[in-house]
C-alpha atoms as a PDB file:
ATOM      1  CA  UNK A   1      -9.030  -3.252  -0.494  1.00  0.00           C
ATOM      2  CA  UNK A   2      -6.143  -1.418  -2.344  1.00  0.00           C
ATOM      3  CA  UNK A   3      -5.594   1.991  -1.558  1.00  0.00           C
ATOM      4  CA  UNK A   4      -3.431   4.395  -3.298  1.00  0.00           C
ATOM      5  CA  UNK A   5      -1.571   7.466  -1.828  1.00  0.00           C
ATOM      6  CA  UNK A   6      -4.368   9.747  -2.563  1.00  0.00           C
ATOM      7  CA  UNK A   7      -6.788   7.574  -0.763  1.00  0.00           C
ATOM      8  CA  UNK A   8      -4.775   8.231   1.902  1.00  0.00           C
ATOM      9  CA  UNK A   9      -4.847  11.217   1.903  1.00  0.00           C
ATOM     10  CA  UNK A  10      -8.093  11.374   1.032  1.00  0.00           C
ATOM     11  CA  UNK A  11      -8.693   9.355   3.854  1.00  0.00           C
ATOM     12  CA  UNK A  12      -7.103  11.972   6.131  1.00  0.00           C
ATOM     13  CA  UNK A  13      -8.815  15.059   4.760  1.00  0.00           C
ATOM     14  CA  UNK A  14     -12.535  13.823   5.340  1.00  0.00           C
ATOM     15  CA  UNK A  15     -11.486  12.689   8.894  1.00  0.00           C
ATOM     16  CA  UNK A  16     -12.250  15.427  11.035  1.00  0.00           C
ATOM     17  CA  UNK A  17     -10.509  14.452  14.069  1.00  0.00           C
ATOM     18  CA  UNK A  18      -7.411  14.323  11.709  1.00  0.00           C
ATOM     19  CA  UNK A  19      -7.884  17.602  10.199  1.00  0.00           C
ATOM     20  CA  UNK A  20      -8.375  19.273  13.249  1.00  0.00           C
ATOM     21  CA  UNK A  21      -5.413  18.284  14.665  1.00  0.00           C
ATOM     22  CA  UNK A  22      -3.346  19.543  11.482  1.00  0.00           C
ATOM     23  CA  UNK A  23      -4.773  22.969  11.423  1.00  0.00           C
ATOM     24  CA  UNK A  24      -3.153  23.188  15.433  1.00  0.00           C
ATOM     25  CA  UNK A  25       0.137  21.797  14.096  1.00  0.00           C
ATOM     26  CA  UNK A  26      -0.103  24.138  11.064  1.00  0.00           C
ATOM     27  CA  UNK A  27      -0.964  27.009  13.697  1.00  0.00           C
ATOM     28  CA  UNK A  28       2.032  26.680  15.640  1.00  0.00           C
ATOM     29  CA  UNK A  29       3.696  27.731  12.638  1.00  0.00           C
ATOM     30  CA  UNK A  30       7.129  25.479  13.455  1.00  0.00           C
ATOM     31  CA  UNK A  31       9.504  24.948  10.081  1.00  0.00           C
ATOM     32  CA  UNK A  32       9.904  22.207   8.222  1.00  0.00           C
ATOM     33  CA  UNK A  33       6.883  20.311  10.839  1.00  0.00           C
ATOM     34  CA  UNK A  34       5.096  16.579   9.745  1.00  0.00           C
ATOM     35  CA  UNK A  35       2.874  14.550  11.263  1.00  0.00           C
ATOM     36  CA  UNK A  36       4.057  10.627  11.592  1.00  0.00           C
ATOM     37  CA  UNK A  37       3.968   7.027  12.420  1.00  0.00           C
ATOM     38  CA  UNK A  38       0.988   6.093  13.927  1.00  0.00           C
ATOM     39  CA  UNK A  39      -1.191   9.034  13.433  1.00  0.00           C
ATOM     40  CA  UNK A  40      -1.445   7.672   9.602  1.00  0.00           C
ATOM     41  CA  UNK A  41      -0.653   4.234   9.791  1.00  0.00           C
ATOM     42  CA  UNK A  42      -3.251   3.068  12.313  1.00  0.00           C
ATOM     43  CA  UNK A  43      -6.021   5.123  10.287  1.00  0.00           C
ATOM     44  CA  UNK A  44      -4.407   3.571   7.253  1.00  0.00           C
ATOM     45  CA  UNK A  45      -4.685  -0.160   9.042  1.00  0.00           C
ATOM     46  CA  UNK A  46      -8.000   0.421  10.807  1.00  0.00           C
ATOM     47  CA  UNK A  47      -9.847   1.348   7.703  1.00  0.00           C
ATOM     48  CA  UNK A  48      -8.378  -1.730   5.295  1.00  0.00           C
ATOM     49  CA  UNK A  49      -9.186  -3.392   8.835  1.00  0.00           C
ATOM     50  CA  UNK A  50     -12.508  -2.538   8.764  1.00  0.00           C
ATOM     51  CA  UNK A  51     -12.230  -1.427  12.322  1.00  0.00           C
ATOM     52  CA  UNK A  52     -13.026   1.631  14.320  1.00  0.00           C
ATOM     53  CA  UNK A  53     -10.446   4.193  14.197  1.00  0.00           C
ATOM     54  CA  UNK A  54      -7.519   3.530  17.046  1.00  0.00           C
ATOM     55  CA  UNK A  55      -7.420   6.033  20.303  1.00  0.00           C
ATOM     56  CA  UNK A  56      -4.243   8.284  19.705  1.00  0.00           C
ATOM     57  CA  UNK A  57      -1.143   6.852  21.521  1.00  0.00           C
ATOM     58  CA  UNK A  58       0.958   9.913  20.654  1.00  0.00           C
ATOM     59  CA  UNK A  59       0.700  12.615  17.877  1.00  0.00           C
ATOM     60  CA  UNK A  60       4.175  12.779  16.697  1.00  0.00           C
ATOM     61  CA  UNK A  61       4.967  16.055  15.236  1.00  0.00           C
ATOM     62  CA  UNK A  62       8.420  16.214  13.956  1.00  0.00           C
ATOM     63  CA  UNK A  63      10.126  19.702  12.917  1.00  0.00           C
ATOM     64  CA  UNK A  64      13.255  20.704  12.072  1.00  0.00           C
ATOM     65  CA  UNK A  65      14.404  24.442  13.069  1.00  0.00           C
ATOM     66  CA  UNK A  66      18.482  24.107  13.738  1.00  0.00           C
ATOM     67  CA  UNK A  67      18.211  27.414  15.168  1.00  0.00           C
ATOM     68  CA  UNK A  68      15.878  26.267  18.035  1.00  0.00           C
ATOM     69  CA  UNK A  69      17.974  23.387  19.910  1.00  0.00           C
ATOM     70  CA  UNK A  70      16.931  23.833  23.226  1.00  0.00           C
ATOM     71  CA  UNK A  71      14.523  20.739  24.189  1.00  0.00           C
ATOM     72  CA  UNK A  72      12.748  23.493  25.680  1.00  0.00           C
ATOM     73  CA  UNK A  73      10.868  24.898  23.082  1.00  0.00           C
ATOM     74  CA  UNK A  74       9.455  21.332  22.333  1.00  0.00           C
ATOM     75  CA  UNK A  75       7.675  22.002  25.642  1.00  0.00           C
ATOM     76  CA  UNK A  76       6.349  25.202  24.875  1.00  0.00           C
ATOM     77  CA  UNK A  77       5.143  24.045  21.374  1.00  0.00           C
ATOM     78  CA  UNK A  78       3.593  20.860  23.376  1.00  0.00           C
ATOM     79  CA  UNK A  79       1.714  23.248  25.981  1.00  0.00           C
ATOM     80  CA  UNK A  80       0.428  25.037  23.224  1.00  0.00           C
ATOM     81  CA  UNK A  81      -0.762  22.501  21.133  1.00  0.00           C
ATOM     82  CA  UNK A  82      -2.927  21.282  24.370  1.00  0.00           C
ATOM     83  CA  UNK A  83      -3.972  24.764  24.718  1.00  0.00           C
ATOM     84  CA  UNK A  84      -5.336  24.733  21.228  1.00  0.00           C
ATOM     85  CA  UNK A  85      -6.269  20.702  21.727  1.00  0.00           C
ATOM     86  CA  UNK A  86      -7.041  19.286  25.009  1.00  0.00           C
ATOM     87  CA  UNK A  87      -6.860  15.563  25.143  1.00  0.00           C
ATOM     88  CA  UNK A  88      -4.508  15.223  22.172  1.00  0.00           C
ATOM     89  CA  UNK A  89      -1.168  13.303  22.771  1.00  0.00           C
ATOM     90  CA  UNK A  90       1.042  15.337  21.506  1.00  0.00           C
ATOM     91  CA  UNK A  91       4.784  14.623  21.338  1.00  0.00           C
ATOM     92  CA  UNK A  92       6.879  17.819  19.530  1.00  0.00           C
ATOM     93  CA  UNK A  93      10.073  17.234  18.783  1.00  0.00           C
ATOM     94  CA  UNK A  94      12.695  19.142  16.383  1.00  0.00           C
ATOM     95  CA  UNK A  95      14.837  16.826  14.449  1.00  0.00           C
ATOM     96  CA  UNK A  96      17.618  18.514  14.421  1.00  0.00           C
ATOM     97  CA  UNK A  97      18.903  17.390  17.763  1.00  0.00           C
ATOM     98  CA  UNK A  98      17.532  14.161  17.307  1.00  0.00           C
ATOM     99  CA  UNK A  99      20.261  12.589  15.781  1.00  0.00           C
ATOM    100  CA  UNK A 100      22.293  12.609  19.229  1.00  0.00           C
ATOM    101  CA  UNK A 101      19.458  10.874  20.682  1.00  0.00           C
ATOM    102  CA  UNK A 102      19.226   8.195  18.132  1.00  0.00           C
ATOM    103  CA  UNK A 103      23.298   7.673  17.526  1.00  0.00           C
ATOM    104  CA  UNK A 104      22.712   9.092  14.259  1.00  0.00           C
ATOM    105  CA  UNK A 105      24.373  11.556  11.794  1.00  0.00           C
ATOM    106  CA  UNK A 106      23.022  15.028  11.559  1.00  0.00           C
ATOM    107  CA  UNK A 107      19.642  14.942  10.132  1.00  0.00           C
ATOM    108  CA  UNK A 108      18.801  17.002   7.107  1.00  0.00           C
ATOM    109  CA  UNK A 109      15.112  17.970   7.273  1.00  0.00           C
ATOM    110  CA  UNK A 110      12.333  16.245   9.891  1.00  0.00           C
ATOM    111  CA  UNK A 111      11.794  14.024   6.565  1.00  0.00           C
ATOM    112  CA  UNK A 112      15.201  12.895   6.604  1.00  0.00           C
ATOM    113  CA  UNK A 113      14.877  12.000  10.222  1.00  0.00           C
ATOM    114  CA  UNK A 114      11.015  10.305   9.949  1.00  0.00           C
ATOM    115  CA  UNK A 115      13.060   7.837   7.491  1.00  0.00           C
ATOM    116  CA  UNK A 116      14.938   6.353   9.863  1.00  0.00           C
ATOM    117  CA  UNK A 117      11.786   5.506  12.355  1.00  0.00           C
ATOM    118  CA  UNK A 118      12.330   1.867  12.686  1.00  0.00           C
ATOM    119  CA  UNK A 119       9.485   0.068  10.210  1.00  0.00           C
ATOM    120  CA  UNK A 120       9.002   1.699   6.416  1.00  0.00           C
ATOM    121  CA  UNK A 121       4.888   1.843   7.092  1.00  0.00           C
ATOM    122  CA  UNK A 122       6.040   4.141  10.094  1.00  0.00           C
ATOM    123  CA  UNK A 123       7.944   5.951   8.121  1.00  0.00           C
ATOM    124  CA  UNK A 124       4.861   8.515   6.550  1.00  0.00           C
ATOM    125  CA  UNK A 125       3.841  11.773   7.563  1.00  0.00           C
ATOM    126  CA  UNK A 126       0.916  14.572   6.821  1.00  0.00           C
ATOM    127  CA  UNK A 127       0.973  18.107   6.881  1.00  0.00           C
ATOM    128  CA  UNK A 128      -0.850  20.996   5.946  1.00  0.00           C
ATOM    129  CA  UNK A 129      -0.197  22.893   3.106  1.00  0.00           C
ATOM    130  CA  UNK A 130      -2.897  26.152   3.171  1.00  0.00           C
ATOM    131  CA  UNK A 131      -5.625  23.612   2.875  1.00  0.00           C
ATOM    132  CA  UNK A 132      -4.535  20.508   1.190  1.00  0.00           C
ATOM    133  CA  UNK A 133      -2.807  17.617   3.318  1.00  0.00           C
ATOM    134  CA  UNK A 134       0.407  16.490   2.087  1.00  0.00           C
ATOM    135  CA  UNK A 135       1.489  13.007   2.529  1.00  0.00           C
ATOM    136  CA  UNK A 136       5.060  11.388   2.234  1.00  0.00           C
ATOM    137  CA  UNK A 137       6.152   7.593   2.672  1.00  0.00           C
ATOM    138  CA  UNK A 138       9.593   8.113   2.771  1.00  0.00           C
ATOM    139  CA  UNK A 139       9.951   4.014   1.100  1.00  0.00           C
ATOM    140  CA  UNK A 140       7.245   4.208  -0.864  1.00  0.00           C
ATOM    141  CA  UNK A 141       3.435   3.513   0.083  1.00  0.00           C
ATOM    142  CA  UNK A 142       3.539  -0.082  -0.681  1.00  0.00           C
ATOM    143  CA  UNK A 143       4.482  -1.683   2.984  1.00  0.00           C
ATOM    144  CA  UNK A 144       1.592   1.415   4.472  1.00  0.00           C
ATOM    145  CA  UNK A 145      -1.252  -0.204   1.948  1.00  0.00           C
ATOM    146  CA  UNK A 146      -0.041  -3.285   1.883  1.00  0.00           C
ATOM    147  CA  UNK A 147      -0.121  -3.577   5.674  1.00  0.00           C
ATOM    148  CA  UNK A 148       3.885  -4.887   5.986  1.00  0.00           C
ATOM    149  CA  UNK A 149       5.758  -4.468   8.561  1.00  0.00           C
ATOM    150  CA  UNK A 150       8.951  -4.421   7.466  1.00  0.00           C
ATOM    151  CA  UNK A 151      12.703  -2.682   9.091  1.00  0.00           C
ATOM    152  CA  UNK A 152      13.108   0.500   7.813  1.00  0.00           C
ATOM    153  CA  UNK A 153      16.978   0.603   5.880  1.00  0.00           C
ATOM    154  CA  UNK A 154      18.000   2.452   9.442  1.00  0.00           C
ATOM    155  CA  UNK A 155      16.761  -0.723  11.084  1.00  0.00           C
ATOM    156  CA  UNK A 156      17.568  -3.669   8.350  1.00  0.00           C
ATOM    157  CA  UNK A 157      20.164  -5.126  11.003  1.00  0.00           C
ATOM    158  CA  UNK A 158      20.166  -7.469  13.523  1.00  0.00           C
ATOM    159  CA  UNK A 159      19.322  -5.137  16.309  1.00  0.00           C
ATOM    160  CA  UNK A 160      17.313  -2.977  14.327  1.00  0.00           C
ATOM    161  CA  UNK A 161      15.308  -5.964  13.447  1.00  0.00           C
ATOM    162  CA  UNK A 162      14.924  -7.146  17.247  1.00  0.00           C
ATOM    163  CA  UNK A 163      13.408  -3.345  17.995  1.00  0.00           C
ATOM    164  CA  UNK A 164      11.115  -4.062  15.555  1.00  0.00           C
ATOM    165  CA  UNK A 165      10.013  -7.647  16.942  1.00  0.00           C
ATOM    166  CA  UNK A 166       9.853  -5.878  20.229  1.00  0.00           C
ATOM    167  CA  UNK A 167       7.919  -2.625  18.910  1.00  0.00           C
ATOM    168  CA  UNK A 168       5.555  -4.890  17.597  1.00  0.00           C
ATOM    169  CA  UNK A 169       4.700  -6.997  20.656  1.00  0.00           C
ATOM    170  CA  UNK A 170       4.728  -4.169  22.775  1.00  0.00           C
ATOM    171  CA  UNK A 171       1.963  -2.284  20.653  1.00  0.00           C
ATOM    172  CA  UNK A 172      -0.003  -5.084  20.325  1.00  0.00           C
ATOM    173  CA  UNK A 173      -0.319  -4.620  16.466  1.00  0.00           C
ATOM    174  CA  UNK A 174      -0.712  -8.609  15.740  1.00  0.00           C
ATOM    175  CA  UNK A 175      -3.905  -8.234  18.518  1.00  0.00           C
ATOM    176  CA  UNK A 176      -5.251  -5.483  16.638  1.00  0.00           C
ATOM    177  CA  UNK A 177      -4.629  -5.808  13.086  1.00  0.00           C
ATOM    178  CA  UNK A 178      -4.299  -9.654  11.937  1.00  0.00           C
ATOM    179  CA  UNK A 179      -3.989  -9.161   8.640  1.00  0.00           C
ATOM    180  CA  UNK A 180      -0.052  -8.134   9.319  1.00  0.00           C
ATOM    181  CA  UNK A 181       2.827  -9.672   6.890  1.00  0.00           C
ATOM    182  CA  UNK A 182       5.766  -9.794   8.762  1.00  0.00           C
ATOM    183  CA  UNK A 183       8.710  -9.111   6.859  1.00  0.00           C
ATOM    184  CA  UNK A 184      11.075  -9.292   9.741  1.00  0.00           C
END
């Protein structure tokens, strides 16, 4: 199966687990905010997979708002998501700090920052425009449809590279989705 960005999307919008937890993100009205990583790349991978949709790990919501810094008001954005969503993992967190985090240079926009995660199929994200779901691969959809898993440039080193090797082991993607090419 081939899919194409708007499948993907389209994928997303008749998933209502998916959309519900978009319209919370969208509600907490936070700048600049996208939903990443796994939250479209395991739907992405389970459906070419032909398997049943993967629990939620973590819901990463990145933002960027260079006026809120404190890591505090990731934890009252959190604690209002799981007001508004019970259950959900959620893991808020504004990019604009991030960079000291990751040794990085100042990040420009949570986009900017969600294209350094370490593999380019990780590096996607959703949100919520009124009601249409926007998606962004920040390398291109290829390595997302094509099921790659490949370093991210931020990564394309030989430590980056050894992150990913690890990332993968550790989340058991091989186990759950055999159809991987390794690009490593």
């Amino acid at each position: 199966m081939v899919l194409s960005a708007q499948d993907v999307v389209g994928m997303i919008e008749s998933d209502p687990t998916a959309m519900n937890v978009l319209r919370a993100a969208a509600d907490l009205a936070l700048p600049d905010w996208w939903i990443g990583a796994g939250f479209v790349r395991n739907r992405v991978w389970d459906s070419i997979s032909g398997l049943p949709a993967s629990p939620e790990r973590d819901v990463d919501v990145a933002y960027f708002d260079p006026e809120r810094l404190d890591p505090r008001e990731d934890a009252r954005a959190e604690a209002q998501a799981m007001a508004a969503l019970p259950g959900v993992p959620w893991e808020i967190r504004n990019q604009a700090r991030m960079h000291l985090r990751n040794g990085d240079e100042p990040y420009t926009s949570a986009l900017d920052a969600i294209s350094r995660w370490p593999e380019t199929a990780t590096c996607v994200a959703v949100t919520l425009r009124g009601d249409a779901v926007r998606l962004v691969c920040c390398h291109g959809p290829a390595d997302l449809v094509g099921m790659v898993v490949r370093p991210s440039p931020a990564f394309d080193n030989a430590a980056g590279r050894a992150t990913v090797r690890r990332r993968l082991e550790v989340k058991g993607w091989l186990d759950r989705w055999a159809g991987l090419r390794l690009e490593i």
